[in-house]
N, C-alpha and C. Protein backbone atom coordinates (compact mmCIF):
# COMPACT_ATOMS: atom_id res chain seq x y z
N UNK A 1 -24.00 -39.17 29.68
CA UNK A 1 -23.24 -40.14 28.93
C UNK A 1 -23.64 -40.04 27.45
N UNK A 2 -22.85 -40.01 26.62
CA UNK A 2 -22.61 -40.07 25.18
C UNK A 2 -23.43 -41.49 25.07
N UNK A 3 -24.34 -41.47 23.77
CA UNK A 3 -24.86 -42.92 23.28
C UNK A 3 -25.59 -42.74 21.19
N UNK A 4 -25.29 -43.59 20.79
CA UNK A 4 -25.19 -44.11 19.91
C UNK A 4 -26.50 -44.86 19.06
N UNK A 5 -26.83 -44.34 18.11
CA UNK A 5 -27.99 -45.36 17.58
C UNK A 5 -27.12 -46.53 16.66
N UNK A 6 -27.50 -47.76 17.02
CA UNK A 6 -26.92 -48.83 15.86
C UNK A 6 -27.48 -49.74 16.21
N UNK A 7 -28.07 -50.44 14.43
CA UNK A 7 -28.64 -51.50 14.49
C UNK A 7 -30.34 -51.12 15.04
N UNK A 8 -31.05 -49.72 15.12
CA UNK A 8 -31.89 -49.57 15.48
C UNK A 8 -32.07 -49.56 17.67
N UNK A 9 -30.70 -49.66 18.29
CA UNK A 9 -30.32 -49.90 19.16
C UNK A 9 -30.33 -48.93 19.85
N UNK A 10 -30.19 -48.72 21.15
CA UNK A 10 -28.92 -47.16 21.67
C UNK A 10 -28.69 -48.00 22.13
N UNK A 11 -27.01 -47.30 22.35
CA UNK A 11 -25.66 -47.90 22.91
C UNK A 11 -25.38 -47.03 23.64
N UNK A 12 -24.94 -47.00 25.08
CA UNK A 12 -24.02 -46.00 25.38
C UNK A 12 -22.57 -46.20 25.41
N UNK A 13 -21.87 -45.35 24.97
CA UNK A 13 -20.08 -45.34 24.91
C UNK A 13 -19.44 -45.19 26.48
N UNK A 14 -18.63 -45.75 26.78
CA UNK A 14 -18.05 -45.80 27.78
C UNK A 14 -17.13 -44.32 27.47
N UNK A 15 -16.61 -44.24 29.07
CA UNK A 15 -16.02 -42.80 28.92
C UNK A 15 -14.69 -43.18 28.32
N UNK A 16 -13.72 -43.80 28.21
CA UNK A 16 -12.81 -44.19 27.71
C UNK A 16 -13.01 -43.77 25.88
N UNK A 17 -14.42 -44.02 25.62
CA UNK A 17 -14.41 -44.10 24.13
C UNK A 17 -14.91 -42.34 24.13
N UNK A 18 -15.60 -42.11 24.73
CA UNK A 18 -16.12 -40.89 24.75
C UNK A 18 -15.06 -39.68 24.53
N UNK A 19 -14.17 -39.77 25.42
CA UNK A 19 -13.01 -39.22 25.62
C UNK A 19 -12.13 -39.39 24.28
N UNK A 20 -12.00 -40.57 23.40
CA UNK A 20 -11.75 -40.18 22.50
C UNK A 20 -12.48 -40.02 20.99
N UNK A 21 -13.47 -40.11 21.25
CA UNK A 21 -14.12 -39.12 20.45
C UNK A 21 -14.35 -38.08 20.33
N UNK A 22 -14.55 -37.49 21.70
CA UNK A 22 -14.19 -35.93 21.90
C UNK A 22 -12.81 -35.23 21.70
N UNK A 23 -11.68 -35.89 21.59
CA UNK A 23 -10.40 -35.54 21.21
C UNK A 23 -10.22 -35.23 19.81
N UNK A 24 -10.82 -36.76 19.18
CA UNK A 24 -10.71 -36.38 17.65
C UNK A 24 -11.49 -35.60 16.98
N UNK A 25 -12.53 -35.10 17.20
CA UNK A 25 -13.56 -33.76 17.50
C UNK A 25 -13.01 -32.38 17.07
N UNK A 26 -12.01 -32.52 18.66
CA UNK A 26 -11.43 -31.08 18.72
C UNK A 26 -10.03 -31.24 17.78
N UNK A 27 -9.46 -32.15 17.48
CA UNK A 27 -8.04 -32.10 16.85
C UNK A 27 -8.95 -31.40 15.17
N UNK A 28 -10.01 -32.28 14.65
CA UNK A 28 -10.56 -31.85 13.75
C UNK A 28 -10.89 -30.61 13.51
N UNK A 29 -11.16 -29.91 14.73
CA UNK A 29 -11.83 -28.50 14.84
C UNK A 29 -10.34 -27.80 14.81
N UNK A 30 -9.45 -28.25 15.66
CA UNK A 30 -8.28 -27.34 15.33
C UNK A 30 -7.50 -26.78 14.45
N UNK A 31 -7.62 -28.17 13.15
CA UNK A 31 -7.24 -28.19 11.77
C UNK A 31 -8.26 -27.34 11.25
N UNK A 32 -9.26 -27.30 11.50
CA UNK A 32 -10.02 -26.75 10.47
C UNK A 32 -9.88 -24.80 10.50
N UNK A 33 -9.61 -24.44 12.59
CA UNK A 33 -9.32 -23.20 12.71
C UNK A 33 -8.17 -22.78 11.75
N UNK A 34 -7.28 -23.68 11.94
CA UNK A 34 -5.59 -23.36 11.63
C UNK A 34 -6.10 -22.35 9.84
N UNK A 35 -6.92 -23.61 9.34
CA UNK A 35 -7.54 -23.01 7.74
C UNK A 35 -7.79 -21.78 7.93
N UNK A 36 -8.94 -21.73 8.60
CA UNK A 36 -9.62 -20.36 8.82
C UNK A 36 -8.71 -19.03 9.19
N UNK A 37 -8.20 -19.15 10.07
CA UNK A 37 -7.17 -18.33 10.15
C UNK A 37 -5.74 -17.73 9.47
N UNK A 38 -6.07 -18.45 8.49
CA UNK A 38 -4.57 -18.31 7.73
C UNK A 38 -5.06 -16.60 7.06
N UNK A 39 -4.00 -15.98 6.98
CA UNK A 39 -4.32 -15.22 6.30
C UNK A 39 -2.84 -14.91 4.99
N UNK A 40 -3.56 -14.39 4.07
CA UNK A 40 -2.94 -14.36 2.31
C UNK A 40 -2.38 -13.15 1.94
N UNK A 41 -1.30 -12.92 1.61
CA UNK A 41 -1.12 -11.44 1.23
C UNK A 41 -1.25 -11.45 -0.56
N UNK A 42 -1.37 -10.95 -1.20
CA UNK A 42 -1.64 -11.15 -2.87
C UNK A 42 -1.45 -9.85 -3.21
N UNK A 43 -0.62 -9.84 -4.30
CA UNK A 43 -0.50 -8.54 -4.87
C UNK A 43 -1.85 -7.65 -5.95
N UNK A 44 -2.09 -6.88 -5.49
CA UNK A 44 -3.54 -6.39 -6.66
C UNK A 44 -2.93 -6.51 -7.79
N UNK A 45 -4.25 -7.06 -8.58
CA UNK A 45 -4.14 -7.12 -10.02
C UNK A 45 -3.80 -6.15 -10.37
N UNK A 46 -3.80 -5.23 -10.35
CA UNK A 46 -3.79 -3.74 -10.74
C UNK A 46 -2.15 -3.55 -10.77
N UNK A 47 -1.76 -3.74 -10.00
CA UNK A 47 -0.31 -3.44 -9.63
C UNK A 47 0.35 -4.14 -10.57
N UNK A 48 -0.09 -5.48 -10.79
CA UNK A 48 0.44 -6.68 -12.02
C UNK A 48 0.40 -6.14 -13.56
N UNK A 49 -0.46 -5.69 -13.50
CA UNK A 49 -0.46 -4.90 -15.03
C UNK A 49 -0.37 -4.00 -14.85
N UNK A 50 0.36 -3.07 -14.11
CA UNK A 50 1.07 -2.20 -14.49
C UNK A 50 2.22 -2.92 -14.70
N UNK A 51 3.08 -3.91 -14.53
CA UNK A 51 4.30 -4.47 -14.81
C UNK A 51 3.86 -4.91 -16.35
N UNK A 52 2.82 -5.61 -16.74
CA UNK A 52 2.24 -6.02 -18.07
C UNK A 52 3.32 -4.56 -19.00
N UNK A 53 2.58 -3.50 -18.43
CA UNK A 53 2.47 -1.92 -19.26
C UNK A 53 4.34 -1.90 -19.73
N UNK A 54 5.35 -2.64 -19.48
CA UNK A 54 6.70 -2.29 -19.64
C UNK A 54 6.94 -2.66 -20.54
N UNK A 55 6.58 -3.93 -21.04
CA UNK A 55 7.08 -4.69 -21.98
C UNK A 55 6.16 -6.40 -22.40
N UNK A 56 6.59 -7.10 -22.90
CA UNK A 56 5.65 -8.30 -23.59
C UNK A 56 5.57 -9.48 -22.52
N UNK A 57 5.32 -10.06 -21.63
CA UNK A 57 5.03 -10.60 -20.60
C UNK A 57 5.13 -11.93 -21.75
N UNK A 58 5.98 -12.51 -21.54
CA UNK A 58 6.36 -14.11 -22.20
C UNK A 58 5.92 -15.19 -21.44
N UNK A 59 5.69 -15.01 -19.57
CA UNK A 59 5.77 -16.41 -19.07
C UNK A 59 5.54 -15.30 -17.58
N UNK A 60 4.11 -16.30 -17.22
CA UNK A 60 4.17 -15.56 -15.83
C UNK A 60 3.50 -17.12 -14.94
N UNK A 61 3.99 -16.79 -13.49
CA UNK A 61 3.69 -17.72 -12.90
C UNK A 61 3.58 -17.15 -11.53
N UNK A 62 3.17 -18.14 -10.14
CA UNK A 62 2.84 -17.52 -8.78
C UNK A 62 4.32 -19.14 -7.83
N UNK A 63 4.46 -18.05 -6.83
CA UNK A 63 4.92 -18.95 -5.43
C UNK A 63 4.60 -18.81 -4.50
N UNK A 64 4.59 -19.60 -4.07
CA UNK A 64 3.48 -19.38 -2.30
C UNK A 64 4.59 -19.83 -1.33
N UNK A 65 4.98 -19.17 -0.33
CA UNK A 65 5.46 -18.89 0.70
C UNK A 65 4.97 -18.69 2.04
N UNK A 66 5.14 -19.88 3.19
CA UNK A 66 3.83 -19.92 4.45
C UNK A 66 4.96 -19.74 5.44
N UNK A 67 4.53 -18.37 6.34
CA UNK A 67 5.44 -17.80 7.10
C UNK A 67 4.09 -18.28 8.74
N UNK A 68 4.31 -18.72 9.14
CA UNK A 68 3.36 -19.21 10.03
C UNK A 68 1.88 -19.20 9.85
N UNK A 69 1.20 -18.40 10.14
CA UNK A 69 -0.48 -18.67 9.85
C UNK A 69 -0.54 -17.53 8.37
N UNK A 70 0.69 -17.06 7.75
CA UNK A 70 0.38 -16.35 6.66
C UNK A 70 0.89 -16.83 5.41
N UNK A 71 0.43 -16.80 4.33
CA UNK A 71 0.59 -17.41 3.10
C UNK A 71 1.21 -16.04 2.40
N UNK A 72 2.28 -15.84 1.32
CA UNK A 72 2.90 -14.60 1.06
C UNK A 72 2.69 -14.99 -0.71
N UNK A 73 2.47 -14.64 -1.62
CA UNK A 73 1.74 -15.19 -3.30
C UNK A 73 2.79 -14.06 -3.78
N UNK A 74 3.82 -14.71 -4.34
CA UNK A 74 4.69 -13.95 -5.80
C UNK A 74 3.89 -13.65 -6.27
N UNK A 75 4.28 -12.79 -7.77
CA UNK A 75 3.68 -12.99 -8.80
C UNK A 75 5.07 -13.02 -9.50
N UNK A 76 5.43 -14.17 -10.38
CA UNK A 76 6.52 -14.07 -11.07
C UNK A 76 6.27 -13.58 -12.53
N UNK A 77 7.16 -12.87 -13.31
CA UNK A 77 6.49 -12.38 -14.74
C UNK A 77 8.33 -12.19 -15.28
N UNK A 78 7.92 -12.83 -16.49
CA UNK A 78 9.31 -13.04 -17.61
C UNK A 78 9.20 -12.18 -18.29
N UNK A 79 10.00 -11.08 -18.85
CA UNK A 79 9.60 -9.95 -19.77
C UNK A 79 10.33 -9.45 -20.87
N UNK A 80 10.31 -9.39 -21.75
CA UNK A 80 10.92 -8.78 -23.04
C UNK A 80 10.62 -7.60 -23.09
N UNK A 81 11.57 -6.53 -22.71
CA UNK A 81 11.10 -5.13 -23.06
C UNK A 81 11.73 -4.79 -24.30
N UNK A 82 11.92 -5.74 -25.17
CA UNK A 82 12.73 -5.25 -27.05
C UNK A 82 14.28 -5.02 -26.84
N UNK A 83 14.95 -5.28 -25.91
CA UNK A 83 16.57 -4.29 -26.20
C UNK A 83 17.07 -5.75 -25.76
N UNK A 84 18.50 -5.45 -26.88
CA UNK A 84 19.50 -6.69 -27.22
C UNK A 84 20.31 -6.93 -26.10
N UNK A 85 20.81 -6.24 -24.94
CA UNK A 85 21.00 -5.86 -23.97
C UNK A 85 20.49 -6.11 -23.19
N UNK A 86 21.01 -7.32 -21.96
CA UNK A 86 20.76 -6.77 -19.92
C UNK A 86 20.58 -5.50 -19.12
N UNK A 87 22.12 -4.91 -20.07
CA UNK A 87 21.95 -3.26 -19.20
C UNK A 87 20.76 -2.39 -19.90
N UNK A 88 21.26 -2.63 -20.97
CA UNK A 88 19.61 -1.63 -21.29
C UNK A 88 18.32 -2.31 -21.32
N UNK A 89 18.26 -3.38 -21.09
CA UNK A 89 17.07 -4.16 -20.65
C UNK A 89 16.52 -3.22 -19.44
N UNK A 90 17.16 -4.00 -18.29
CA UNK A 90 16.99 -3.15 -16.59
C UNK A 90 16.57 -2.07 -17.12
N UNK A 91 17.45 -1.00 -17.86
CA UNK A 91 17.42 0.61 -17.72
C UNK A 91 16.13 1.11 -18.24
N UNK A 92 15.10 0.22 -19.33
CA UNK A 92 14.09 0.41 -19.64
C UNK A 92 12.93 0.13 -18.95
N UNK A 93 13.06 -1.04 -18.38
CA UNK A 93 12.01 -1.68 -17.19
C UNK A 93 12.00 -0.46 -16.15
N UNK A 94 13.16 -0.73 -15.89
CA UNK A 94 13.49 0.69 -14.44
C UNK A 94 12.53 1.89 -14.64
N UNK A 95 12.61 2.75 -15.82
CA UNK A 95 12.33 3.74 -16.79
C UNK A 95 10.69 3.29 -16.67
N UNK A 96 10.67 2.51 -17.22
CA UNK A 96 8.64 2.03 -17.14
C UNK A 96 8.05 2.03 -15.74
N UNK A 97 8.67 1.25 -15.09
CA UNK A 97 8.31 1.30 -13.58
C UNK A 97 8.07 2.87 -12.80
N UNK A 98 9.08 3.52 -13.16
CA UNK A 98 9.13 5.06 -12.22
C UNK A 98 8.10 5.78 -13.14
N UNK A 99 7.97 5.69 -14.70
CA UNK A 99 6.55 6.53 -15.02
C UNK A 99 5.56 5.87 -14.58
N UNK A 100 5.57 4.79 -14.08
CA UNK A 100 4.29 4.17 -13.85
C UNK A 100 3.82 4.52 -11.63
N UNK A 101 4.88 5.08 -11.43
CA UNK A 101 4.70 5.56 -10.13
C UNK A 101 5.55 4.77 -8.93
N UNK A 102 6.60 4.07 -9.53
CA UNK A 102 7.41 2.79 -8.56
C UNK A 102 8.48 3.83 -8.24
N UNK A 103 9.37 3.78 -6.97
CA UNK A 103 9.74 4.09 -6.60
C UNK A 103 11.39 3.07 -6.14
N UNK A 104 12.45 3.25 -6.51
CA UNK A 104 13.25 2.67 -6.17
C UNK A 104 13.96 2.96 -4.74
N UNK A 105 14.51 1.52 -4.70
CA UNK A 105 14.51 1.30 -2.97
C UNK A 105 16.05 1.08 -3.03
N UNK A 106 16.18 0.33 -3.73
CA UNK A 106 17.81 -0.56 -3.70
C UNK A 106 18.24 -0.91 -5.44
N UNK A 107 19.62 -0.65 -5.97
CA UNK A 107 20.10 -0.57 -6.78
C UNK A 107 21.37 -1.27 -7.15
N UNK A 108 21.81 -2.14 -7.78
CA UNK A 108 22.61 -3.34 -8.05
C UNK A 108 23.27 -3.14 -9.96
N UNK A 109 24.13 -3.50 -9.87
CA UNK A 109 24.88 -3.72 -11.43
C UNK A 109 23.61 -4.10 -11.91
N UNK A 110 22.91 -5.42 -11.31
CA UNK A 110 22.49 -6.49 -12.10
C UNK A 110 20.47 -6.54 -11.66
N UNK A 111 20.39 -5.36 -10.60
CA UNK A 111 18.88 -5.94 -9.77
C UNK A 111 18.24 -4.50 -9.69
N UNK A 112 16.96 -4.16 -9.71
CA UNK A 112 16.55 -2.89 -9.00
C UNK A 112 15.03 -3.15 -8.35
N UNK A 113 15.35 -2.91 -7.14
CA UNK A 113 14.20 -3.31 -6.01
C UNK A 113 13.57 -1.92 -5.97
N UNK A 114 12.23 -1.74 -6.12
CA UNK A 114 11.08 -0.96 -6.09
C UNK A 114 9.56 -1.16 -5.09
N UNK A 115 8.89 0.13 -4.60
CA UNK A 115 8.37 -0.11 -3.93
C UNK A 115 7.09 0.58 -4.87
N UNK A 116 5.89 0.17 -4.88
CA UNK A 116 4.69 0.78 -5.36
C UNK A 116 4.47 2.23 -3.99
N UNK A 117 4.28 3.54 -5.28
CA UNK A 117 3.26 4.79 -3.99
C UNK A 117 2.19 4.65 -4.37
N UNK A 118 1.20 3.45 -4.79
CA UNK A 118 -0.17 3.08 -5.23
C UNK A 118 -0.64 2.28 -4.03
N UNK A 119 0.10 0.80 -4.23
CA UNK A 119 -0.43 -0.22 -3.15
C UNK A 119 0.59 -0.22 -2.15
N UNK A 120 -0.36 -0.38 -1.24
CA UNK A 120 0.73 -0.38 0.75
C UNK A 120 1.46 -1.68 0.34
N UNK A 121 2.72 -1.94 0.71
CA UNK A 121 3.42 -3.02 1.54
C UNK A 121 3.65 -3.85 -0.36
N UNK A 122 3.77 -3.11 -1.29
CA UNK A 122 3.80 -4.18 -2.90
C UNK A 122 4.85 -3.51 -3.30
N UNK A 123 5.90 -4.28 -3.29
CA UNK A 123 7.52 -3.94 -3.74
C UNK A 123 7.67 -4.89 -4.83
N UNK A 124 8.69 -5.05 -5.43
CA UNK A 124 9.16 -5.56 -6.82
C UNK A 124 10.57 -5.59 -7.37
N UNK A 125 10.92 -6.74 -7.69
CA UNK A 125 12.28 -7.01 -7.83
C UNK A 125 12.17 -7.16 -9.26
N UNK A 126 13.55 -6.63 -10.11
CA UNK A 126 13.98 -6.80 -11.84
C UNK A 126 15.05 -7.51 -11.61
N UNK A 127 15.59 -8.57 -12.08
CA UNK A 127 16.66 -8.99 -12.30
C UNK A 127 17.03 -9.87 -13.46
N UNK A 128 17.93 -10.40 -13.60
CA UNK A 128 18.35 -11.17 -14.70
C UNK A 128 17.43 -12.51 -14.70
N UNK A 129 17.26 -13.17 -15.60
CA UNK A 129 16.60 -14.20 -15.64
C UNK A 129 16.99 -15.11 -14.98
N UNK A 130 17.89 -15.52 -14.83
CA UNK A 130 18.92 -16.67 -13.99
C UNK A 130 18.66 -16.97 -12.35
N UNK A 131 17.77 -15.78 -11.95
CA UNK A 131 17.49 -15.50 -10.55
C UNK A 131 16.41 -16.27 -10.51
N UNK A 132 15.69 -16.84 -11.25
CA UNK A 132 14.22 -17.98 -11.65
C UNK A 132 14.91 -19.16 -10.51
N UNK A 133 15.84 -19.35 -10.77
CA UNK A 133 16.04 -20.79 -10.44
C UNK A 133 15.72 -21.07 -8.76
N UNK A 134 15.76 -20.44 -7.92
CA UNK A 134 15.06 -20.35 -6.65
C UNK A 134 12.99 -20.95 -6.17
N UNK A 135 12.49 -20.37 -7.77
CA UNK A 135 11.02 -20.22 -7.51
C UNK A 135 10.73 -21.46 -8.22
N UNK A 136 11.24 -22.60 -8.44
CA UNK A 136 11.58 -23.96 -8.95
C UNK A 136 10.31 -23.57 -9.99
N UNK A 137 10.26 -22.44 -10.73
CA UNK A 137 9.20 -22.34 -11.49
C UNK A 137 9.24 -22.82 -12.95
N UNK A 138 10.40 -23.45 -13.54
CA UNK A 138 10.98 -23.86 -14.93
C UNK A 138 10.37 -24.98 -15.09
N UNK A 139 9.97 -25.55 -14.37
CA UNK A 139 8.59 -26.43 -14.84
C UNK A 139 7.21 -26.82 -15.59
N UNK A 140 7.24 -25.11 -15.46
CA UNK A 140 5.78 -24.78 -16.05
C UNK A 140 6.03 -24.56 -17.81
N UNK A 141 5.35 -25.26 -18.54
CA UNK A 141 5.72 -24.83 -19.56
C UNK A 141 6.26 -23.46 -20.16
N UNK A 142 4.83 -22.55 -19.80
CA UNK A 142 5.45 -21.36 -20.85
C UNK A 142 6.85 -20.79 -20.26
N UNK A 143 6.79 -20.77 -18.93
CA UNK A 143 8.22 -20.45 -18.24
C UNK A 143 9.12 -21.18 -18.76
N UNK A 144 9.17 -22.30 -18.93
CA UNK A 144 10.17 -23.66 -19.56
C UNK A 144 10.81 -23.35 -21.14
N UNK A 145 9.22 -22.21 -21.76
CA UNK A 145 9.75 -22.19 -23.26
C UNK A 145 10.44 -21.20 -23.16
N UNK A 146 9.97 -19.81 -22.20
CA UNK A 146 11.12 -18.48 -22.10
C UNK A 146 12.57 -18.76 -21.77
N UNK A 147 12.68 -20.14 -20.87
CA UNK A 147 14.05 -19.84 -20.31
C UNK A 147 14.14 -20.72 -21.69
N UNK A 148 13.93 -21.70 -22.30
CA UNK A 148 14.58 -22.29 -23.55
C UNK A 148 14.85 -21.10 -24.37
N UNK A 149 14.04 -20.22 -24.70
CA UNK A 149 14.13 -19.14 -25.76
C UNK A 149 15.60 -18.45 -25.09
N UNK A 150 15.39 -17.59 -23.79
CA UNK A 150 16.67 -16.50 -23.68
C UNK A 150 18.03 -17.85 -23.82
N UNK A 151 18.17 -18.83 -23.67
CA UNK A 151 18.97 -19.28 -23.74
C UNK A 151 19.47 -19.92 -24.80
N UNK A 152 19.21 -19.73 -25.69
CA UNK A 152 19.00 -19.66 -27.65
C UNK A 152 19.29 -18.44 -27.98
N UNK A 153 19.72 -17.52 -27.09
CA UNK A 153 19.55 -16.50 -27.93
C UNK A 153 18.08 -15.56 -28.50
N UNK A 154 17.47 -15.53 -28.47
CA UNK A 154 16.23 -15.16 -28.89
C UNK A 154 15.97 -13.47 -28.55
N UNK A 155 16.31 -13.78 -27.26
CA UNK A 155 15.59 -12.49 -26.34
C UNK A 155 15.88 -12.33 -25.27
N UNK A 156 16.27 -10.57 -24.65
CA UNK A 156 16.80 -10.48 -23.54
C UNK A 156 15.46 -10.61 -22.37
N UNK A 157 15.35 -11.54 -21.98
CA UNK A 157 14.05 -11.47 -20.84
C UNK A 157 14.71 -10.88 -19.27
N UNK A 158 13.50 -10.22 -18.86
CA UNK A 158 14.04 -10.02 -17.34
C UNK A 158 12.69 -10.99 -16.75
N UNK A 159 13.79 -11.00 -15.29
CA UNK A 159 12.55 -11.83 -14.12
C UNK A 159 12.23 -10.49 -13.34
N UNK A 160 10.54 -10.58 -13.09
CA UNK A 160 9.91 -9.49 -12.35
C UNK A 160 9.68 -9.95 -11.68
N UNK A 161 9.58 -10.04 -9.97
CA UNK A 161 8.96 -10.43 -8.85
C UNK A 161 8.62 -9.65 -8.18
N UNK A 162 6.96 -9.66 -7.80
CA UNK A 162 6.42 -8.81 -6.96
C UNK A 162 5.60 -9.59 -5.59
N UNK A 163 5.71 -8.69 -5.08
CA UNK A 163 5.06 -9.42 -3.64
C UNK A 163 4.43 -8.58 -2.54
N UNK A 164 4.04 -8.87 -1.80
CA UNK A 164 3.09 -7.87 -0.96
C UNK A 164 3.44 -8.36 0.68
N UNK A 165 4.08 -7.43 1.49
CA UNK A 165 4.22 -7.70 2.40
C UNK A 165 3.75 -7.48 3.81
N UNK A 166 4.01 -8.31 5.16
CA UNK A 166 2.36 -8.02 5.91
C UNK A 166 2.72 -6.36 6.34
């Protein structure tokens, strides 16, 4: 039998109480596995600056995405590669990416999906800035001042999203 010091006392707990103390025990222990077990995919730093290497990184931010016991970490990055131009925006990023060893997967008017031959399972999306609005990331200031800026006129920014998959 389960028992208790109080008041300088022992007590013993009836099984009724025992029983749920031992429940809330294990519910505790279960939460705490669920933690333990989670596992994170994150893109290497390394891989991130090589996206740095294209152009002026204005506004970068992360999203976290929980696909059952796995956590999946964007890396979102706003970019000015200098050209007055969308199309020749892409066509330069594109251009930086493949000297830098990326490999294109899928190809769009407006998008070009790439896969790293560096890191396993770290692909990467270019697209227009407008594609932000999904990663409810316009919140964050410096992101808040890029999309204020391309939308002034200022500067052609692209959205970079990279991610690492299991």
């Amino acid at each position: 039998m389960l028992s208790v010091h109080l008041r300088g006392k022992v007590r013993k707990l009836s099984k009724g109480l025992q029983a749920l103390v031992a429940l809330c025990v294990l519910a505790s222990l279960c939460g705490c596995a669920a933690q333990w077990l989670q596992s994170k995919l994150e893109v290497d730093r390394a891989a991130v600056r090589e996206v740095h290497r294209i152009g002026d990184v204005v506004a970068q931010t992360t999203a976290e995405y929980v696909y059952g016991n796995t956590v999946q970490v964007a890396e979102i990055l706003i970019v000015d590669v200098g050209k007055t131009s969308f199309s020749e925006a892409i066509k330069t990023a594109e251009e930086g990416l493949l000297n830098e060893g990326w490999v294109v997967t899928r190809r769009s008017v407006d998008q070009v999906d790439m896969k790293s031959r560096k890191w396993e399972k770290v692909m990467l999306s270019v697209g227009p800035l407008e594609l932000l609005e999904p990663y409810h990331a316009e919140m964050k200031p410096d992101v808040a001042q890029a999309v204020k800026d391309h939308k002034d006129g200022v500067g052609v920014y692209l959205l970079v999203d990279l991610s690492k998959a299991q």
